[in-house]
C-alpha atoms as a PDB file:
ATOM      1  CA  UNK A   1      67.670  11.743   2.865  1.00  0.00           C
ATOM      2  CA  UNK A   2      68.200  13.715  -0.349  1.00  0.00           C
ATOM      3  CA  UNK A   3      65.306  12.563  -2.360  1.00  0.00           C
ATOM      4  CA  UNK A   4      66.438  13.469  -5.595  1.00  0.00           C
ATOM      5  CA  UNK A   5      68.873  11.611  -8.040  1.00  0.00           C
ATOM      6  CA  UNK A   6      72.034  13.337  -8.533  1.00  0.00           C
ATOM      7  CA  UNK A   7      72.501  13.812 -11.841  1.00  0.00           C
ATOM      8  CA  UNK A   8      76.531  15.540 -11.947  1.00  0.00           C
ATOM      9  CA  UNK A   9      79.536  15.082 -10.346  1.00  0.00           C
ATOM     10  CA  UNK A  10      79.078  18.773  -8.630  1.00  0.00           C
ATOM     11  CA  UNK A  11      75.760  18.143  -7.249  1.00  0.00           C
ATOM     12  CA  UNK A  12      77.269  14.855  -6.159  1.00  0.00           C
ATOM     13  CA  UNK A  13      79.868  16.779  -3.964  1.00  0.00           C
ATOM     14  CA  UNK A  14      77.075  19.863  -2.921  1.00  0.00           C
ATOM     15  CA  UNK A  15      74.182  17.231  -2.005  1.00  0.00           C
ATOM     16  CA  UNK A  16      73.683  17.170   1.946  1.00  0.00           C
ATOM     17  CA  UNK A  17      72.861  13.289   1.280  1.00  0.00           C
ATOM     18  CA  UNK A  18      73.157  12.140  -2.084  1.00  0.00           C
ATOM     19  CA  UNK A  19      71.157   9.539  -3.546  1.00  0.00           C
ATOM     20  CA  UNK A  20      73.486   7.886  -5.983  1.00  0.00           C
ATOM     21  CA  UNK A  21      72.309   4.939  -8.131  1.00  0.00           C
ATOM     22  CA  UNK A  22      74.220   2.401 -10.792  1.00  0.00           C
ATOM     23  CA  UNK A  23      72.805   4.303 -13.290  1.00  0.00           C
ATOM     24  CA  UNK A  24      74.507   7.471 -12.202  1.00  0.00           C
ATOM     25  CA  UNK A  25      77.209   5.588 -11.542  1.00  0.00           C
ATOM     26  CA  UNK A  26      78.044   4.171 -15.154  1.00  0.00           C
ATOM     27  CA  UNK A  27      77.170   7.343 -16.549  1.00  0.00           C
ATOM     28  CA  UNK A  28      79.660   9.033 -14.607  1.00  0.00           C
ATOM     29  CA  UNK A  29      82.279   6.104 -15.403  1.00  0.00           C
ATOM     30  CA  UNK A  30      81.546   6.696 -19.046  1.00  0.00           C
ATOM     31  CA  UNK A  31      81.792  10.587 -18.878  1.00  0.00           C
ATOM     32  CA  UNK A  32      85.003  10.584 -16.569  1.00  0.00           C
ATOM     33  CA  UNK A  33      86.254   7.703 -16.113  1.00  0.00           C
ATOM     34  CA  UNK A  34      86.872   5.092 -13.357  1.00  0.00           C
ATOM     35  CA  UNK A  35      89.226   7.232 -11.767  1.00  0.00           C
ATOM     36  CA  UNK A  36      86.668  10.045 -11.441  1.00  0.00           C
ATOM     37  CA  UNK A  37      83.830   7.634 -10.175  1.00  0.00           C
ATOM     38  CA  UNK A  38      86.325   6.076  -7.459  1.00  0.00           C
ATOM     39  CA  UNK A  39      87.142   9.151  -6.472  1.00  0.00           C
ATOM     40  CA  UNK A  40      83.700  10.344  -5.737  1.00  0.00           C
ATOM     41  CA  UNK A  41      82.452   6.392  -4.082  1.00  0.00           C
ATOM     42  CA  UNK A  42      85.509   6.641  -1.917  1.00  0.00           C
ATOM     43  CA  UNK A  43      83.753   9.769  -0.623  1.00  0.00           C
ATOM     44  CA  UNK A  44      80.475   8.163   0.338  1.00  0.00           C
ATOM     45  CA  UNK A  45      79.572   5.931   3.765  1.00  0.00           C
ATOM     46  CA  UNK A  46      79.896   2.759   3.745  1.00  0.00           C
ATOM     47  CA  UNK A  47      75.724   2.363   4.642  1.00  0.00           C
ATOM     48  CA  UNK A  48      75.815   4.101   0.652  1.00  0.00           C
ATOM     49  CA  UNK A  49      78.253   1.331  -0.434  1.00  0.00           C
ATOM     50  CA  UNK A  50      76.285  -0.889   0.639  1.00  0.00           C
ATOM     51  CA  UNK A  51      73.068  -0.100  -0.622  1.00  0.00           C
ATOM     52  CA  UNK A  52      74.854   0.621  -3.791  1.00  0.00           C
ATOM     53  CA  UNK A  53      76.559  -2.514  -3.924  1.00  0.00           C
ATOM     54  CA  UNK A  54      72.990  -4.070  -4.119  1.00  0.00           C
ATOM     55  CA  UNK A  55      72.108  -3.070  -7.089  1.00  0.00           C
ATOM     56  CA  UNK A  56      75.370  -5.057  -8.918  1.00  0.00           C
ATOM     57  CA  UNK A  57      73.962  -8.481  -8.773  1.00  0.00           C
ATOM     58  CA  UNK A  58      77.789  -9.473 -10.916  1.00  0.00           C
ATOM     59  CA  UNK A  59      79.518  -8.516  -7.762  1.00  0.00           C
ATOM     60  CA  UNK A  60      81.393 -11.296  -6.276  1.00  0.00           C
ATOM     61  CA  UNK A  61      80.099 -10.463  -2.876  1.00  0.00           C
ATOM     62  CA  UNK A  62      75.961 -10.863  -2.066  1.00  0.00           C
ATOM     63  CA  UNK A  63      73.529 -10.928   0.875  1.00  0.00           C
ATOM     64  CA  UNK A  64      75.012 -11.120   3.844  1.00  0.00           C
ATOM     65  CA  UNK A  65      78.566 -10.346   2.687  1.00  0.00           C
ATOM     66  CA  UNK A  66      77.667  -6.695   2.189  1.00  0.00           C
ATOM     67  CA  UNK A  67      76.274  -6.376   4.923  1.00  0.00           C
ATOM     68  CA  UNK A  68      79.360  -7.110   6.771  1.00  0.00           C
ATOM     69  CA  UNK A  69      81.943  -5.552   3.948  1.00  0.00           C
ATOM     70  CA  UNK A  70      83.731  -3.234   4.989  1.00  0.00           C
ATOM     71  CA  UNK A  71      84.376   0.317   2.994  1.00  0.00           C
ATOM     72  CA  UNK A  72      87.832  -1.492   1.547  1.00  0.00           C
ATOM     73  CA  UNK A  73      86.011  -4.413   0.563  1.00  0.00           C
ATOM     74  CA  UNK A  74      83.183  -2.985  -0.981  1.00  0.00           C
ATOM     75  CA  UNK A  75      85.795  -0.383  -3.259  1.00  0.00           C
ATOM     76  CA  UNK A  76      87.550  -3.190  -4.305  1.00  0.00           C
ATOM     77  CA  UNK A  77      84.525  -4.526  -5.463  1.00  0.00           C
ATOM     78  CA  UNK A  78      83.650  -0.839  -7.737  1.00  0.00           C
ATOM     79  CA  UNK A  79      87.296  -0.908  -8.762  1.00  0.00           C
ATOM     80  CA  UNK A  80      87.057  -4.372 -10.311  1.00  0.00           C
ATOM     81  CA  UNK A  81      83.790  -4.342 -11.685  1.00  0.00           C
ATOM     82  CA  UNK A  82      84.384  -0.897 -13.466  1.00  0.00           C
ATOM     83  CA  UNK A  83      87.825  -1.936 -14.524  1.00  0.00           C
ATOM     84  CA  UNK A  84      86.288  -4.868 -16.402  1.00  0.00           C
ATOM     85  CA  UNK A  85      83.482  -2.208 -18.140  1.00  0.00           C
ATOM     86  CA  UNK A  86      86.863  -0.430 -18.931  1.00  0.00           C
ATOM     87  CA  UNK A  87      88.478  -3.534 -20.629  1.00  0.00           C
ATOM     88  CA  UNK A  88      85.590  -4.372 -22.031  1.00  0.00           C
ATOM     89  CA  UNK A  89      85.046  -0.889 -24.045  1.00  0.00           C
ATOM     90  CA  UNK A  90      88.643  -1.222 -24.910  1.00  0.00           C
ATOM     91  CA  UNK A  91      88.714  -4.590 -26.771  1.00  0.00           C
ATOM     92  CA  UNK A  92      85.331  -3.127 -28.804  1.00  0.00           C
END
């Protein structure tokens, strides 16, 4: 495993095994967008999904349920959670 954090979207895409995080992920989503960050998930394995997935404890899904989502499942899950951070900054 990569052991470092990756801290841009071009080490991200250059990393043999990139260790992504939530924080990297919302900092991304606030530099670029959700586009940008779904772009880049949609990119990683589903074992990364999942382990990311872990760390959003607002997800609808928990436990057991990511460990059985699938790479669909788990993207919808990114896409709706960062769309509401979206809406959110919008009605601020």
């Amino acid at each position: 495993w990569f052991s470092g954090t990756v801290t841009s979207p071009s080490a991200f895409l250059f990393a043999p095994t990139p260790q992504i995080s939530r924080e990297w992920c919302d900092a991304l989503f606030r530099e670029e967008g959700a586009a940008r960050l779904m772009e880049l998930l949609g990119s990683c394995s589903v074992v990364k999904l999942r382990y990311l997935a872990r760390s959003y404890p607002e997800f609808e899904i928990a436990g057991r349920a990511i460990s059985k989502a699938n790479r669909s499942r788990l993207l919808k899950e990114f896409e709706r959670w960062y769309d509401r951070q979206a809406a959110e900054q919008t009605a601020q």
